[in-house]
Protein backbone atom coordinates (compact mmCIF):
# COMPACT_ATOMS: atom_id res chain seq x y z
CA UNK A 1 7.20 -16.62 -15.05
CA UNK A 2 6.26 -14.47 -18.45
CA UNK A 3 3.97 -11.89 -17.09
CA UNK A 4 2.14 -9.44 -19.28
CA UNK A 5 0.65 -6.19 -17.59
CA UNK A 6 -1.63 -4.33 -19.83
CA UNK A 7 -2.17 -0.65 -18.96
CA UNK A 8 -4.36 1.93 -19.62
CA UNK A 9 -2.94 4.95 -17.35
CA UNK A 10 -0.19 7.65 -17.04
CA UNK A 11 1.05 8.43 -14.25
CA UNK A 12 2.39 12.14 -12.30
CA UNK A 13 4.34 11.09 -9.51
CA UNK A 14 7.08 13.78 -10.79
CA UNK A 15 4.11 16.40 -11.50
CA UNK A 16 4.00 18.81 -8.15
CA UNK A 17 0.50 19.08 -8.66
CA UNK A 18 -0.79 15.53 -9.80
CA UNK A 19 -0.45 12.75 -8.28
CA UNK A 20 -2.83 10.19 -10.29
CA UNK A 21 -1.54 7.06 -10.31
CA UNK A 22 1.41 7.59 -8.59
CA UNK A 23 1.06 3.92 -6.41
CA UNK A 24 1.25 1.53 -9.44
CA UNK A 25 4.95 1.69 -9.74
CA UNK A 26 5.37 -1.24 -12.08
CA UNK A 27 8.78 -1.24 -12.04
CA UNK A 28 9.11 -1.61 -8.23
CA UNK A 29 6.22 -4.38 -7.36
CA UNK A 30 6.50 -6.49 -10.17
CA UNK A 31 10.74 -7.81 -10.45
CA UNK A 32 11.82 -7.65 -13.82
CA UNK A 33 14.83 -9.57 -12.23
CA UNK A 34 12.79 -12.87 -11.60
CA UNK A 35 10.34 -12.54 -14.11
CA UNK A 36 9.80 -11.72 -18.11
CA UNK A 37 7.88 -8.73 -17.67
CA UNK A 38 5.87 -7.60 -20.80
CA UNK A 39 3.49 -4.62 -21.50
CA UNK A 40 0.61 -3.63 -23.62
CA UNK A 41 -0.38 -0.27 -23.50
CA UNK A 42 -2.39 2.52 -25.24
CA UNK A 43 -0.93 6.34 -25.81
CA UNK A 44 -1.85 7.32 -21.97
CA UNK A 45 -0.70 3.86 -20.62
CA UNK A 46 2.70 4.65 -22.34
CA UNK A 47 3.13 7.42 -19.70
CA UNK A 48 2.50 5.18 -16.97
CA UNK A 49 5.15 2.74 -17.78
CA UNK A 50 8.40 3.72 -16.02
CA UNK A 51 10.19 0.65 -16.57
CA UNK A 52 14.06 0.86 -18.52
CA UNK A 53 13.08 -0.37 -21.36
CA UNK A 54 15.99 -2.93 -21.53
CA UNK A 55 14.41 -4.66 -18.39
CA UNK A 56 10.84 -5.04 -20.49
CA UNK A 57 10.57 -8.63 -22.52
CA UNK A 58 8.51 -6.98 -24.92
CA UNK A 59 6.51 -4.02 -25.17
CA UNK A 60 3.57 -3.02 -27.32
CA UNK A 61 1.53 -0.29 -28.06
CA UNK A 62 -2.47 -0.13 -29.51
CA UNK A 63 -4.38 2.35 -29.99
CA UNK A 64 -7.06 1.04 -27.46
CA UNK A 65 -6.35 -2.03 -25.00
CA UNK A 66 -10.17 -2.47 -24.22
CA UNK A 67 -10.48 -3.35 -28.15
CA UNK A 68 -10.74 -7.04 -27.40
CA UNK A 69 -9.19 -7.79 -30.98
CA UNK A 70 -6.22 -5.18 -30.74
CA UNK A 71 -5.90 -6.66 -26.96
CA UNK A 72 -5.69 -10.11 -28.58
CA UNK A 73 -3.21 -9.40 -31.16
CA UNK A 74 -1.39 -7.48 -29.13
CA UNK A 75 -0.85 -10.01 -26.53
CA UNK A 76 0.14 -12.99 -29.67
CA UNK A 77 2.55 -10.61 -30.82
CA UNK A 78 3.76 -10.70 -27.28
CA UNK A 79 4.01 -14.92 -27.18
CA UNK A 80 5.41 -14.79 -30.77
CA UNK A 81 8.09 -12.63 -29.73
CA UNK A 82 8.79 -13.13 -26.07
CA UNK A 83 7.18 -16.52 -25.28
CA UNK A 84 4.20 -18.27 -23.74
CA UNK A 85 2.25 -16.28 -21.07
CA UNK A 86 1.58 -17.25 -17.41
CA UNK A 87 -0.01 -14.60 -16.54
CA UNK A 88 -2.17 -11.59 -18.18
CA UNK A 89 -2.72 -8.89 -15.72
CA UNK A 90 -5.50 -5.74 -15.99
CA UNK A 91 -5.92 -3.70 -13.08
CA UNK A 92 -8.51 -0.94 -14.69
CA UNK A 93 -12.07 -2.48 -13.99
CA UNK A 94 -12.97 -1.29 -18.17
CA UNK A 95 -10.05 -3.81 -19.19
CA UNK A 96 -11.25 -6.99 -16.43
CA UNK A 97 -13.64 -8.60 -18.87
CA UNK A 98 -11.85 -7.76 -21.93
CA UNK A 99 -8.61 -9.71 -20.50
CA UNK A 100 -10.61 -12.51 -19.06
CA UNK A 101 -11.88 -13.34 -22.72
CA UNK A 102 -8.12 -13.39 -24.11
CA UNK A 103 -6.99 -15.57 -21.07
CA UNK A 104 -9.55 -18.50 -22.72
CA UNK A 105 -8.99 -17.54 -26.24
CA UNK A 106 -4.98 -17.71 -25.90
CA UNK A 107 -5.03 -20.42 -22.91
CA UNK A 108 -3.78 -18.43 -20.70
CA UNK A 109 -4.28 -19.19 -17.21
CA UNK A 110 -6.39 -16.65 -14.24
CA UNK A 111 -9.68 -15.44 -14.00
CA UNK A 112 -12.57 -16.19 -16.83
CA UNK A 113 -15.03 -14.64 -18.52
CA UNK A 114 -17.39 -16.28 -15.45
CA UNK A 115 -15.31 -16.01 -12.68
CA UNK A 116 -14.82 -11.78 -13.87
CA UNK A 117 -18.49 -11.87 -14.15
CA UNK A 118 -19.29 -11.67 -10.51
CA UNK A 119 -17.39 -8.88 -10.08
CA UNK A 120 -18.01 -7.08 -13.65
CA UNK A 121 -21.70 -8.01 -14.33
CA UNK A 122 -24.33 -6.33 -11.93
CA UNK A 123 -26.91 -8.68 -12.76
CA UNK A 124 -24.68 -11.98 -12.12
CA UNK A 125 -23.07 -10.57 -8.88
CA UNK A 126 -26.63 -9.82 -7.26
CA UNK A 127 -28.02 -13.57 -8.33
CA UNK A 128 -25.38 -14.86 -6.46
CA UNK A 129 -25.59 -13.31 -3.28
CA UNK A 130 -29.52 -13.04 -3.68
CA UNK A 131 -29.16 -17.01 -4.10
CA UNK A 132 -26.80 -16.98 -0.62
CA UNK A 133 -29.85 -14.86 0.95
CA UNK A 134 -28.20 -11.57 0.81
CA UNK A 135 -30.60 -8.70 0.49
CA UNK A 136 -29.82 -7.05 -2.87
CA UNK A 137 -32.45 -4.37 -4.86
CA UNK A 138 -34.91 -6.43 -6.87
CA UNK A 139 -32.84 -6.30 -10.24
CA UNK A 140 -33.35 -8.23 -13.97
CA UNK A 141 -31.94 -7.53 -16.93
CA UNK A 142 -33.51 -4.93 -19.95
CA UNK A 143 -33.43 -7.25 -22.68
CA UNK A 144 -37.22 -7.21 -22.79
CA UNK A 145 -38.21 -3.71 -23.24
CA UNK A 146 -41.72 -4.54 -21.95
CA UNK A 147 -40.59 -7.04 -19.30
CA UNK A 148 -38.90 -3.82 -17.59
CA UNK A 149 -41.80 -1.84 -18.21
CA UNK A 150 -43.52 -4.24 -16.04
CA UNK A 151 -41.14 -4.88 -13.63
CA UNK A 152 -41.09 -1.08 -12.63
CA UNK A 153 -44.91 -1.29 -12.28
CA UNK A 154 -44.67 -4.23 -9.94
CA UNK A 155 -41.53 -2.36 -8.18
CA UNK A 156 -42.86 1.39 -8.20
CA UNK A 157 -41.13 4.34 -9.37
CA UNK A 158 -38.49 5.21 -9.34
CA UNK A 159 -36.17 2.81 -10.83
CA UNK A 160 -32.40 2.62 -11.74
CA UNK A 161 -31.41 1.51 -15.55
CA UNK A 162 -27.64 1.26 -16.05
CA UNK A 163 -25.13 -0.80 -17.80
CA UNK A 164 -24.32 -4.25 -16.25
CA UNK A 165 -20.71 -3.86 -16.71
CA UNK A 166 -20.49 0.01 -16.06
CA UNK A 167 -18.28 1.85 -13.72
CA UNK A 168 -18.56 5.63 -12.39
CA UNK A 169 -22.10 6.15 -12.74
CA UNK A 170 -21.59 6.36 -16.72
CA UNK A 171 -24.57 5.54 -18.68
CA UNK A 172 -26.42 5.05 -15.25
CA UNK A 173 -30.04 6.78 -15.17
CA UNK A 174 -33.31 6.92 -12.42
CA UNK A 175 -36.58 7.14 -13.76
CA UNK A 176 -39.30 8.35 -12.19
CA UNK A 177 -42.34 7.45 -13.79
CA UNK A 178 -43.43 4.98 -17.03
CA UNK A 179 -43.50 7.79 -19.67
CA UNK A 180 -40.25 8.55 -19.50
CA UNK A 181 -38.59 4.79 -19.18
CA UNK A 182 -40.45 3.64 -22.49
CA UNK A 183 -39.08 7.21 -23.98
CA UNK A 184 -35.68 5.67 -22.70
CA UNK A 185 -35.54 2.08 -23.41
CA UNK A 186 -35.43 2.30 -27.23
CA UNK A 187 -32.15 4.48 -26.85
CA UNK A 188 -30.05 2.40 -25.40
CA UNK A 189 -28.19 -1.66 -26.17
CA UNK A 190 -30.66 -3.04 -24.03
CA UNK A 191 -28.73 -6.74 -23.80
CA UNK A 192 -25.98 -4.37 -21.64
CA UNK A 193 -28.77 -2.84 -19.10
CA UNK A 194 -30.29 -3.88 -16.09
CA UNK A 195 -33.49 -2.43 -14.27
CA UNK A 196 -33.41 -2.46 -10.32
CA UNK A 197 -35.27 -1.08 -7.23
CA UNK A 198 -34.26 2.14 -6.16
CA UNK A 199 -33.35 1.84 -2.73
CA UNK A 200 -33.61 4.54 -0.12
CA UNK A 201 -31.02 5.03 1.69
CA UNK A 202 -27.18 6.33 2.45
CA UNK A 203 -24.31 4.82 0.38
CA UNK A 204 -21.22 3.54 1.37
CA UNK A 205 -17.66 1.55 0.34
CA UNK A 206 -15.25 -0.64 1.49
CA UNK A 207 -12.12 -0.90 0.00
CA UNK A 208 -9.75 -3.49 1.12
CA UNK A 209 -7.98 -6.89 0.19
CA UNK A 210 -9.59 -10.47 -0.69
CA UNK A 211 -7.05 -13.11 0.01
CA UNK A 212 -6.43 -16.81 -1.95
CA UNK A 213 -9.62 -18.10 0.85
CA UNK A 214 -11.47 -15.13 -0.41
CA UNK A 215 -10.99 -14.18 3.30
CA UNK A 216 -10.37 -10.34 3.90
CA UNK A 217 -7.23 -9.66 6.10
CA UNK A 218 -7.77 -5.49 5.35
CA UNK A 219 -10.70 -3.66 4.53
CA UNK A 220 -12.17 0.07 5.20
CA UNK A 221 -15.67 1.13 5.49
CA UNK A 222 -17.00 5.01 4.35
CA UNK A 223 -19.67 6.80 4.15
CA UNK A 224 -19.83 8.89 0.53
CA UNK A 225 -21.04 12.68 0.85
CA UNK A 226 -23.15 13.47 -1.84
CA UNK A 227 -23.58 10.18 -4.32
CA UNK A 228 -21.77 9.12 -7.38
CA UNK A 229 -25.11 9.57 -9.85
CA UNK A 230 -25.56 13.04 -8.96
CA UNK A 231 -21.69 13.72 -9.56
CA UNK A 232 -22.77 12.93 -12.94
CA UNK A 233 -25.01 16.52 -12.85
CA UNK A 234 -22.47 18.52 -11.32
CA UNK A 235 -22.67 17.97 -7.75
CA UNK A 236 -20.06 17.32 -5.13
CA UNK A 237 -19.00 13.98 -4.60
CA UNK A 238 -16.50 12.74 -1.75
CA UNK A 239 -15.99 10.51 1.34
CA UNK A 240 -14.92 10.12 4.72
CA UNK A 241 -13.55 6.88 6.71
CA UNK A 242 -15.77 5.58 9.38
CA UNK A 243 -14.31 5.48 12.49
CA UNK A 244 -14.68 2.50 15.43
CA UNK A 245 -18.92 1.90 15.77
CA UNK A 246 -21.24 -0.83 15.79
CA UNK A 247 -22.40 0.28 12.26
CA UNK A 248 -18.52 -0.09 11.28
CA UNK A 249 -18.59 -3.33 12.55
CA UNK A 250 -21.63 -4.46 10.89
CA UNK A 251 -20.68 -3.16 7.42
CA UNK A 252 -17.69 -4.61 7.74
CA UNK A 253 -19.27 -8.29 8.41
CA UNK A 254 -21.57 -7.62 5.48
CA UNK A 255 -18.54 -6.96 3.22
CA UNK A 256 -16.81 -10.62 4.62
CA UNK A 257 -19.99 -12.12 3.83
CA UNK A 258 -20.09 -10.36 0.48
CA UNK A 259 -16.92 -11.27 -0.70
CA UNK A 260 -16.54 -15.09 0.55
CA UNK A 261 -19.85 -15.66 -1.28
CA UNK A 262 -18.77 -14.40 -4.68
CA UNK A 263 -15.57 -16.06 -4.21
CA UNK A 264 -13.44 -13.05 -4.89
CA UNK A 265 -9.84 -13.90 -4.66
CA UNK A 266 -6.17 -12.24 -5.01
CA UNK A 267 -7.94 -9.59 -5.49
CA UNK A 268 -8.69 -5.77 -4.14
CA UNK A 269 -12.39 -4.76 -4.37
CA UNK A 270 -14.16 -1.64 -4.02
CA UNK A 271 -17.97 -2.49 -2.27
CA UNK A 272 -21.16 -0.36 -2.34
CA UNK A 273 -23.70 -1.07 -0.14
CA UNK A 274 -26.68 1.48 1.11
CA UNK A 275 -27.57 1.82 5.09
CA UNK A 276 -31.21 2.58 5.11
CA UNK A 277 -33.42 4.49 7.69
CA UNK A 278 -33.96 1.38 9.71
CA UNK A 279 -30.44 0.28 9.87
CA UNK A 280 -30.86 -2.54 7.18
CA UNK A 281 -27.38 -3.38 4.93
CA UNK A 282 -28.12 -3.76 1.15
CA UNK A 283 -26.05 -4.67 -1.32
CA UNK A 284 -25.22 -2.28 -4.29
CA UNK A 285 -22.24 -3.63 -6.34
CA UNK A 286 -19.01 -4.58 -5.97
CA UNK A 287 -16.00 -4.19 -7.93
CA UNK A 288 -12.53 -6.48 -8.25
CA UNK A 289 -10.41 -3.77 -8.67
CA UNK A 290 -9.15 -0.63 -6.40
CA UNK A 291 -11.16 2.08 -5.46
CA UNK A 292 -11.23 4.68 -7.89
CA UNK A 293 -10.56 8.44 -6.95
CA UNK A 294 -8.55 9.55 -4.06
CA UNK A 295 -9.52 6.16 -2.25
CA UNK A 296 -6.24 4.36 -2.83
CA UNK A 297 -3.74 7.66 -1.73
CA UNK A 298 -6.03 8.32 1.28
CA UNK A 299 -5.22 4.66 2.52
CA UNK A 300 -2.11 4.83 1.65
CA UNK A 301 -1.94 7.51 4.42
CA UNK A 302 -3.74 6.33 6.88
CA UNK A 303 -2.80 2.48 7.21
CA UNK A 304 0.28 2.71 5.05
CA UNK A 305 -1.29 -0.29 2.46
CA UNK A 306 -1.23 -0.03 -1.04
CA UNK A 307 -3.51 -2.28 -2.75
CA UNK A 308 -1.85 -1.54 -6.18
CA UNK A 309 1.05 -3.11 -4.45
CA UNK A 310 -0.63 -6.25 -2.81
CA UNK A 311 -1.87 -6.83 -6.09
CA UNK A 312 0.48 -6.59 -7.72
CA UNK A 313 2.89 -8.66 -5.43
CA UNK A 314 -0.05 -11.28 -5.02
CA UNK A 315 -0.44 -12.14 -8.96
CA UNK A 316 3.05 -12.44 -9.39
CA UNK A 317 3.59 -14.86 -6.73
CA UNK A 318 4.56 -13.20 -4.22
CA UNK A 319 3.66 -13.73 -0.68
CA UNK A 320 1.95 -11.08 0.80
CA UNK A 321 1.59 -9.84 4.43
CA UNK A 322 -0.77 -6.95 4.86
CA UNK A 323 -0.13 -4.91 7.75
CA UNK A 324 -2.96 -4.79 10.69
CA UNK A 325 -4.32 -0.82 10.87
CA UNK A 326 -2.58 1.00 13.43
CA UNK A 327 -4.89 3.57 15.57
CA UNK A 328 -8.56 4.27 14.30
CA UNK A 329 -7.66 7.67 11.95
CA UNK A 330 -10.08 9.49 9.71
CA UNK A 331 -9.90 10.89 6.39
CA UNK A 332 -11.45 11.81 3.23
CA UNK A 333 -11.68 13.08 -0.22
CA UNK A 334 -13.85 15.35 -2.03
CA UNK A 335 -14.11 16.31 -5.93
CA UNK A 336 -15.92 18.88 -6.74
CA UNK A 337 -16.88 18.53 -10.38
CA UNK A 338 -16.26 20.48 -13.88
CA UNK A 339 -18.97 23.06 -14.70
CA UNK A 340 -21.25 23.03 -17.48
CA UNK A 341 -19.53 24.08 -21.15
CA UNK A 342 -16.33 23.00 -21.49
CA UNK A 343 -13.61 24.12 -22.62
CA UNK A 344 -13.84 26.54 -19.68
CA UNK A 345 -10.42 28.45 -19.05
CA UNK A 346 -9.98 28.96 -15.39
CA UNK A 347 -9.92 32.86 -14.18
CA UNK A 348 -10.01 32.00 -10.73
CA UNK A 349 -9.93 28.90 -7.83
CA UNK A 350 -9.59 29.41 -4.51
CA UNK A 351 -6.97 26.91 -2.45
CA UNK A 352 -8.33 25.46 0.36
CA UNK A 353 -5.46 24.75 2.29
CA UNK A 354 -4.61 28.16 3.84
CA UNK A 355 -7.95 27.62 5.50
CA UNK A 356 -8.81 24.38 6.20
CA UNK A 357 -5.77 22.87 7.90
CA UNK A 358 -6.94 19.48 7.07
CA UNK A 359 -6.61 19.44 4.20
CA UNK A 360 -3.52 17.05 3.13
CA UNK A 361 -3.25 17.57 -0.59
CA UNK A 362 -5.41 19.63 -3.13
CA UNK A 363 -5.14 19.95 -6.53
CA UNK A 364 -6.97 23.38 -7.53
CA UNK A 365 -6.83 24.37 -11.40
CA UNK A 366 -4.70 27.18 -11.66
CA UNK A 367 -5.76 30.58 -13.75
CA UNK A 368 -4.90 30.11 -17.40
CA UNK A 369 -5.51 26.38 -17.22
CA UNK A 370 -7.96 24.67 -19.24
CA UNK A 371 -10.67 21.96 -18.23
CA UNK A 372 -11.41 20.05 -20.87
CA UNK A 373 -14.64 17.63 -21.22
CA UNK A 374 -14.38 14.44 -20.35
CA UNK A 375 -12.60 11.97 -17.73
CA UNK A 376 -13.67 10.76 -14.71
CA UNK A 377 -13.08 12.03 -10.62
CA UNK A 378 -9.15 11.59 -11.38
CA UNK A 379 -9.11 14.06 -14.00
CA UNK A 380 -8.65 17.97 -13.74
CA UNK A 381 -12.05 19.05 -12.34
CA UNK A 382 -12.57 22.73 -10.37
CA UNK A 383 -11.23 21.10 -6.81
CA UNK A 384 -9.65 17.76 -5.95
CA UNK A 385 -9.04 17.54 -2.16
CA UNK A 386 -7.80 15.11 0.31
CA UNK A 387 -8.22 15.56 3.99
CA UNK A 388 -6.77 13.62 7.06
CA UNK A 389 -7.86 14.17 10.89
CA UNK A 390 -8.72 12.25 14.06
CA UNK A 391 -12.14 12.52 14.34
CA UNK A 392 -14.67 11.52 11.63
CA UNK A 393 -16.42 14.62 12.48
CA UNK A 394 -14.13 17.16 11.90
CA UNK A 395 -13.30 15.80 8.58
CA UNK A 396 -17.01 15.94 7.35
CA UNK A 397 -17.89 19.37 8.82
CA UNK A 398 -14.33 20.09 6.70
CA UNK A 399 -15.23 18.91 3.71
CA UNK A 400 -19.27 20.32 4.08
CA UNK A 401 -16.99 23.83 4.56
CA UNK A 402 -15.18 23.51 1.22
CA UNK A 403 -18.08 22.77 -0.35
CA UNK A 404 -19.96 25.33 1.03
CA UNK A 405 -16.98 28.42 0.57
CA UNK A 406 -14.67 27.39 -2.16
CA UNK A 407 -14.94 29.80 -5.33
CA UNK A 408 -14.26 28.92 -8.68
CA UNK A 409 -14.88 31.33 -12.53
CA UNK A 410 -13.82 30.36 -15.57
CA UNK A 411 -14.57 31.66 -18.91
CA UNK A 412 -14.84 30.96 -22.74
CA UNK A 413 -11.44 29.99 -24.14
């Protein structure tokens, strides 16, 4: 089999302070042995390819892999030089779509442009499950600038407006009264947005595994601390594993249900859902890809899966068993986000370990460093922090104590 992995990450597994990245070792879950193994990468996803290069079939480099055209080239130049392509394999949500459209222009078999679509486009994946009777936020798409106007009349204020194939709350806004959506609307590519309820309630995600029956041998529910929109303003944003409950049960039943109906296969996904007052499970979004953050390194701990690795394993043919979850341990993670004014150098930040002895693994800027703008929760922010413990809890009165005593300065470069 020629397989062709295209990447868009480094990785610091040697770095004794980062650790981004450090589960998709390429060169141990896919076997360059068995298989052709080829790569497309960008500058960053050149540091993130370990591989000797005499083990690679052929190896190229563009300046952007989510340019469909250089993606395209990129992966001819790999057939003209290496051979026909069985499989083309993206594992950053930004690149899904992107691949899926070179698959069908270069006849390349996996998922389509459709079959990506209920797990890239916000709109598609709530019509479907909407359709199967799943309660999703009432939802339709911006192309109509006075359509939406309307629909938030008939919905009330506030509403959401964000890009139907977004990912970390970029581009993602809540308006709160007419004046200031038709202020918004003309900004923005309106054929990319979508307009949905806001929905009151508390967020959580399941990360976990969807198998060839779109069946889901391992999955994990949380509950988020803060919320991924406000991270966006500067406020904390984190999680912590649910432990054994009914409501862990349920979630976890509305995830299965989730997941068979969009047909999501071979595949790791990242689900949102909100729990509101009453108890009621509604559907947010769902990603095909893993969790982003901490989420993959903090189950990596805990149940000793790593979904890069099933993945991985899984699209190259592999056979894969995934272990049942010993126990019923808690975790979390917690970022607390850049200030305001970058490029801030760092005077001070205060580790959290010495004090908060659940804390696993932290990654605190030191003095001297620089934050720079830019990135998302795996880059350098004032306080990255990953916390393991028996009881659910401790772990969230842990993480509410970081938040609530760790200092940070910085000043003016």
């Amino acid at each position: 089999m020629h397989i062709v992995l295209v990447n868009r990450w480094p990785r610091f597994d040697d770095d004794e302070d980062r650790w981004d990245n450090e589960l998709t070792r390429y060169e141990e879950f896919l076997d360059h042995d068995r298989h052709r193994i080829s790569y497309v990468v960008d500058a960053l996803g050149a540091e993130g390819v370990l591989v000797d290069p005499a083990r690679i079939a052929h190896y190229v480099q563009v300046e952007d892999v989510n340019d469909f055209d250089l993606l395209r080239s990129a992966v001819e130049e790999v057939v003209e030089k290496a051979g026909p392509v069985d499989r083309l394999i993206a594992l950053s949500e930004f690149t899904l779509e992107i691949a899926a459209r070179v698959r069908v222009e270069l006849g390349i078999p996996g998922p389509t442009p459709e079959e990506v679509a209920v797990y890239r486009d916000k709109v598609r994946m709530k019509e479907v499950l909407a359709e199967a009777g799943v309660r999703v936020p009432r939802f339709a798409g911006c192309a109509d600038a006075e359509q939406s106007v309307a629909f938030a009349a008939a919905t009330g204020y506030p509403v959401i407006v964000k890009p139907v194939d977004g990912a970390a709350s970029i581009g993602v806004h809540r308006v709160d009264d007419e004046a200031t959506l038709r202020e918004l609307l003309p900004t923005l590519d309106l054929s990319r947005y979508e307009i949905e309820e806001f929905v009151t309630g508390v967020v959580h995600h399941v990360d976990g595994f969807a198998d060839a029956r779109s069946e889901v041998p391992f999955q994990v529910a949380s509950v988020y601390v803060g919320d991924c929109l406000s991270f966006g303003s500067g406020s904390p944003l984190g999680s912590v594993v649910l432990q054994e409950s009914e409501l862990r049960a349920r979630i976890e039943e509305f995830s299965r249900e989730c997941i068979a109906v969009l047909g999501l296969r071979d595949t790791p996904f990242h689900l949102e859902l909100f729990v509101t007052a009453s108890g009621e499970l509604v559907f947010l979004e769902v990603g095909g890809r893993v969790g982003g953050s901490e989420v993959p390194h903090l189950l990596n701990k805990l149940f000793g899966v790593n979904l890069y690795e099933a993945c991985l394993r899984t699209l190259s043919g592999e056979s894969v068993e995934l272990p049942p979850k010993q126990g019923d341990p808690s975790g979390g993670w917690l970022v607390l986000p850049k200030p305001d004014g970058l490029p801030l150098r760092v005077t001070r930040a205060t580790p959290m370990k010495p004090t908060v002895p659940s804390v696993w693994r932290e990654l605190v800027p030191r003095p001297g460093q620089i934050l720079e703008p830019g990135g998302s929760y795996d880059a350098l922010h004032s306080g990255r922090f990953i916390l393991l413990h028996e009881d659910q809890r401790q772990v969230t009165e842990d993480m509410l104590r970081i938040i609530e005593t760790f200092e940070f300065e910085a000043e003016q470069p």
